[in-house]
Every structure is written in structure tokens, then in C-alpha cells.
Protein backbone atom coordinates (compact mmCIF):
# COMPACT_ATOMS: atom_id res chain seq x y z
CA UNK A 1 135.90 157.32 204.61
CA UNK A 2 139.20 155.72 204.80
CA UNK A 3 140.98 154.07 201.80
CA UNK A 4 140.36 150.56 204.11
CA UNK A 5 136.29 151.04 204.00
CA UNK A 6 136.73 151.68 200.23
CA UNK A 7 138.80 148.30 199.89
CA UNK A 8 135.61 145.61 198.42
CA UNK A 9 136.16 141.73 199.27
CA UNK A 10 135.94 139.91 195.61
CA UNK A 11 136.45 143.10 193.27
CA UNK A 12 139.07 142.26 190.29
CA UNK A 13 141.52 145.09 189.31
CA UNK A 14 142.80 145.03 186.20
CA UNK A 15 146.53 146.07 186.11
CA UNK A 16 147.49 145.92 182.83
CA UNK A 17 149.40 144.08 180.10
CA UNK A 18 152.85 143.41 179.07
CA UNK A 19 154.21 141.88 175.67
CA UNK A 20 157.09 139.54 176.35
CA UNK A 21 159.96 140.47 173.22
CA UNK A 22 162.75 137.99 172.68
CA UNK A 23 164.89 140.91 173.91
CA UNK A 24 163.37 141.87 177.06
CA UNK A 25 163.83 137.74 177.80
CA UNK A 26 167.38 137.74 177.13
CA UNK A 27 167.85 141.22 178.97
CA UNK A 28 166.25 139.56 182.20
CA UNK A 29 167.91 136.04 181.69
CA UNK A 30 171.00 137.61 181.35
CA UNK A 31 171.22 139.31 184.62
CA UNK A 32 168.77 137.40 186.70
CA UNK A 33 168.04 133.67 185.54
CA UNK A 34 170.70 132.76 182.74
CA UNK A 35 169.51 129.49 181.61
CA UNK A 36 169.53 128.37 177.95
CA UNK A 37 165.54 128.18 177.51
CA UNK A 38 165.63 132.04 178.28
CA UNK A 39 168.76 132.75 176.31
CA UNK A 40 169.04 131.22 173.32
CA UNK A 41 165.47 131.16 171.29
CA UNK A 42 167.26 128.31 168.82
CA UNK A 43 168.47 125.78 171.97
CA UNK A 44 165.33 126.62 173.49
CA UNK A 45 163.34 124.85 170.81
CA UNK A 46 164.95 121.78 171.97
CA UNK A 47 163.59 122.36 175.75
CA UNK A 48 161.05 120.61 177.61
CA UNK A 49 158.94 124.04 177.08
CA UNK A 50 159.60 124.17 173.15
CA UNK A 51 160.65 127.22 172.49
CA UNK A 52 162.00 130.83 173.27
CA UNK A 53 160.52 131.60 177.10
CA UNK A 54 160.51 133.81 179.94
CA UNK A 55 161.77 133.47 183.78
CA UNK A 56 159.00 132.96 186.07
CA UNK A 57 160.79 135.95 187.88
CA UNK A 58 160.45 137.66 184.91
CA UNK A 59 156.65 137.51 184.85
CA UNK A 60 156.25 138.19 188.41
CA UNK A 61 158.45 140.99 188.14
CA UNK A 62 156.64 142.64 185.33
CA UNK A 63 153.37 141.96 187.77
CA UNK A 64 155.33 144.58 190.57
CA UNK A 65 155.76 146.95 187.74
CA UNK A 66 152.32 146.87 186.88
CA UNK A 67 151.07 146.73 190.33
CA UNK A 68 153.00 149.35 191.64
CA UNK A 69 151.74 151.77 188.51
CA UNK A 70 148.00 150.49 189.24
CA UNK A 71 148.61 151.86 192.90
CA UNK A 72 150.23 155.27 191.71
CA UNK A 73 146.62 155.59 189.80
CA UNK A 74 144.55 154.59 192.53
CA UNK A 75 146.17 156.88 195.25
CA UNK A 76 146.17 160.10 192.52
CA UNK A 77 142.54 159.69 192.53
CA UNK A 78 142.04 159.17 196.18
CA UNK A 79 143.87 162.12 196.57
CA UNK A 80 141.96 164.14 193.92
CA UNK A 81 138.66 163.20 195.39
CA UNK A 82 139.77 165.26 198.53
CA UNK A 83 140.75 162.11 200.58
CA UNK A 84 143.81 162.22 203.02
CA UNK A 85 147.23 160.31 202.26
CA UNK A 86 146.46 156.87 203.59
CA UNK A 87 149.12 154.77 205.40
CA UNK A 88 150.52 152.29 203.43
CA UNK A 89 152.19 149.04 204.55
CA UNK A 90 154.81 146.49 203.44
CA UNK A 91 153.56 142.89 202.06
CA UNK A 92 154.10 139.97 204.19
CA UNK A 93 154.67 137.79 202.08
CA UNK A 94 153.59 135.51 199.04
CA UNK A 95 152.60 132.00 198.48
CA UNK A 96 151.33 129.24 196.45
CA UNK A 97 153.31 130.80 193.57
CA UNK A 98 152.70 128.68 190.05
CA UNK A 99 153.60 128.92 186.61
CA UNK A 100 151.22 126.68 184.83
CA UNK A 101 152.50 127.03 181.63
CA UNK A 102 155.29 129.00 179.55
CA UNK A 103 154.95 132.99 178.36
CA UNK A 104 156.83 132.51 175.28
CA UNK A 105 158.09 135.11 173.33
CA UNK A 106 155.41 137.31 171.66
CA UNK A 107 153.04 136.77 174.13
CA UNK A 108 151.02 139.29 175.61
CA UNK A 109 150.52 139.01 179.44
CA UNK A 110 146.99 140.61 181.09
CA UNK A 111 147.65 140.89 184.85
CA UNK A 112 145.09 141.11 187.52
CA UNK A 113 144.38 140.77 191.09
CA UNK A 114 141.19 139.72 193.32
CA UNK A 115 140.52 140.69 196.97
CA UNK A 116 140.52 137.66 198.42
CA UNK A 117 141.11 139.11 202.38
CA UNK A 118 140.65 142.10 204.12
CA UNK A 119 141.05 141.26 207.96
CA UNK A 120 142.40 143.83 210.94
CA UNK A 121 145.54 142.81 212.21
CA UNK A 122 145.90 141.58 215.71
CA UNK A 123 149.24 142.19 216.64
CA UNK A 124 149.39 145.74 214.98
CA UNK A 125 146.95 148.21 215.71
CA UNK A 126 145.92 150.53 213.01
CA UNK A 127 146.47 148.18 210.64
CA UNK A 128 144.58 145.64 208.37
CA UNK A 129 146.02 142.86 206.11
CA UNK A 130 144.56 142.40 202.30
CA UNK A 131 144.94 139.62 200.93
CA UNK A 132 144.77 139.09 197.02
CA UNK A 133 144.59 136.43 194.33
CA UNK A 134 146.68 137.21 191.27
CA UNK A 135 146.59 136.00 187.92
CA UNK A 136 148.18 136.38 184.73
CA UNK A 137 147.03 135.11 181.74
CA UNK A 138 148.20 135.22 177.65
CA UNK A 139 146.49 136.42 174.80
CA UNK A 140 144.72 133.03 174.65
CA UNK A 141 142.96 133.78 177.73
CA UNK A 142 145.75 130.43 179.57
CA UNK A 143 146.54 131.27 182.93
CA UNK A 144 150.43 131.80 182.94
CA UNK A 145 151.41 132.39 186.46
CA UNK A 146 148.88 132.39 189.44
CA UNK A 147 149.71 133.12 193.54
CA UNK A 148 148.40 134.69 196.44
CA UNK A 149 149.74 137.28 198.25
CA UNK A 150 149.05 140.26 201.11
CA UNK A 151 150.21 143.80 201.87
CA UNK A 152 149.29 145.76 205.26
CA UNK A 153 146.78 149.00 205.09
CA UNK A 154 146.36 151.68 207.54
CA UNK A 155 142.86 150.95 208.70
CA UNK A 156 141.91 154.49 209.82
């Protein structure tokens, strides 16, 4: 069996969860998105989000991390079962990317992804596209960044 035949349209994979410090904010902002509401937790009180908050980049960067550790897990134990090294593909692309509300500071972020895809590719042979839903949501179970996205899998 190939890692492809393994892949199952509508399973969830839990990835993980982050907590969002003050200081990990401002250590992002700083190099990456340097606006006041991820800065400065005091100005940021007087934001349109109300208080101390994260870069959308931030979150979806701390969803690579995550996903990229998730995938380290799930080859090791393809490879322990006695499985070959399966090929692995670059993502195409995102889209519909939203961040419904604010990951303030404190907040713990649960990341997760749905197969939402899994088609052969027509213009590459060998190769199938899956496509996945991802979500992130807080502590209070509020859906903090949501988007859909795809990555190419050897299909043999």
C-alpha cells in the first residue's frame, strides 16, 4: 500500500496546540508585522480588537510548525511499519484564508486539518493533489483562523 491509498477523504488530524505569550507576539511583530495592536499590549487596549493580539501570520505560521512536526510523526511511523519513503510534493497554494476573530495573548490555539480532496493530477503523472480544510480554534472552542489549502503526493 502506498502512503496515497492510506490518505482517508473526511478524517481530522489533530496537530497540536500552541499558547500565544505576550512575548512570542512582540518577537513576531517585531520582525514580521510591526503594528501597535501586536506591539504594545497597553495601546492595543485602545484597538478595534481590544487588547494585546497576534499577527494573522503569526497564527498561520505556528500552523506550518505544527504541521510540519505532525508530518515528521506520520512518516516515522510509515517508515516503522516497513513502508517505503513516499514522494512528497510542494503545496500549490492556499485560499479562502480568514481570521474570524483575535488570538489574544494567553490564548491557547488547537490546530487541525480535514481531508477535504484527494484527486490524481492531470498534468503530472505520479502525482495526486490533497486538499485540506484547516482550522484553528482557542481554548473557548472560537474558531480563530480557518483556510483551505493543498500539497501534491506521490500516488504510487
Amino acid at each position: 500500500m502506498s502512503l496515497w491509498d492510506s490518505i482517508e477523504l473526511g478524517r481530522t488530524h489533530d496537530l497540536g496546540s500552541y499558547e500565544f505569550t505576550s512575548e512570542a507576539i512582540i518577537a513576531f511583530a517585531e520582525k514580521y508585522d510591526p503594528q501597535r495592536f501586536h506591539l504594545d499590549p497597553e495601546a492595543a487596549k485602545k484597538t478595534l480588537l481590544g487588547g494585546h493580539c497576534a499577527s494573522g501570520w503569526h497564527t498561520a505560521a505556528v500552523y506550518m510548525k505544527l504541521n510540519v512536526a505532525w508530518r515528521k510523526r506520520i512518516l516515522k511511523e510509515w517508515l516503522a511499519a516497513g513502508h517505503s519513503m513516499p514522494k512528497f510534493g510542494p503545496s500549490p497554494g492556499i485560499k479562502s484564508i480568514r481570521w474570524p476573530h483575535p488570538v489574544f495573548a494567553g490564548d491557547w490555539i488547537a490546530y487541525s486539518h480535514r481531508v477535504s480532496e484527494k484527486r490524481v493530477s492531470r498534468s503530472r503523472p505520479g502525482w495526486g493533489i490533497i486538499g485540506f480544510a484547516v482550522e484553528a480554534v482557542n481554548q473557548d472552542g472560537v474558531s480563530v483562523m480557518t483556510f483551505d489549502g493543498a500539497a501534491f503526493l506521490g500516488t504510487d
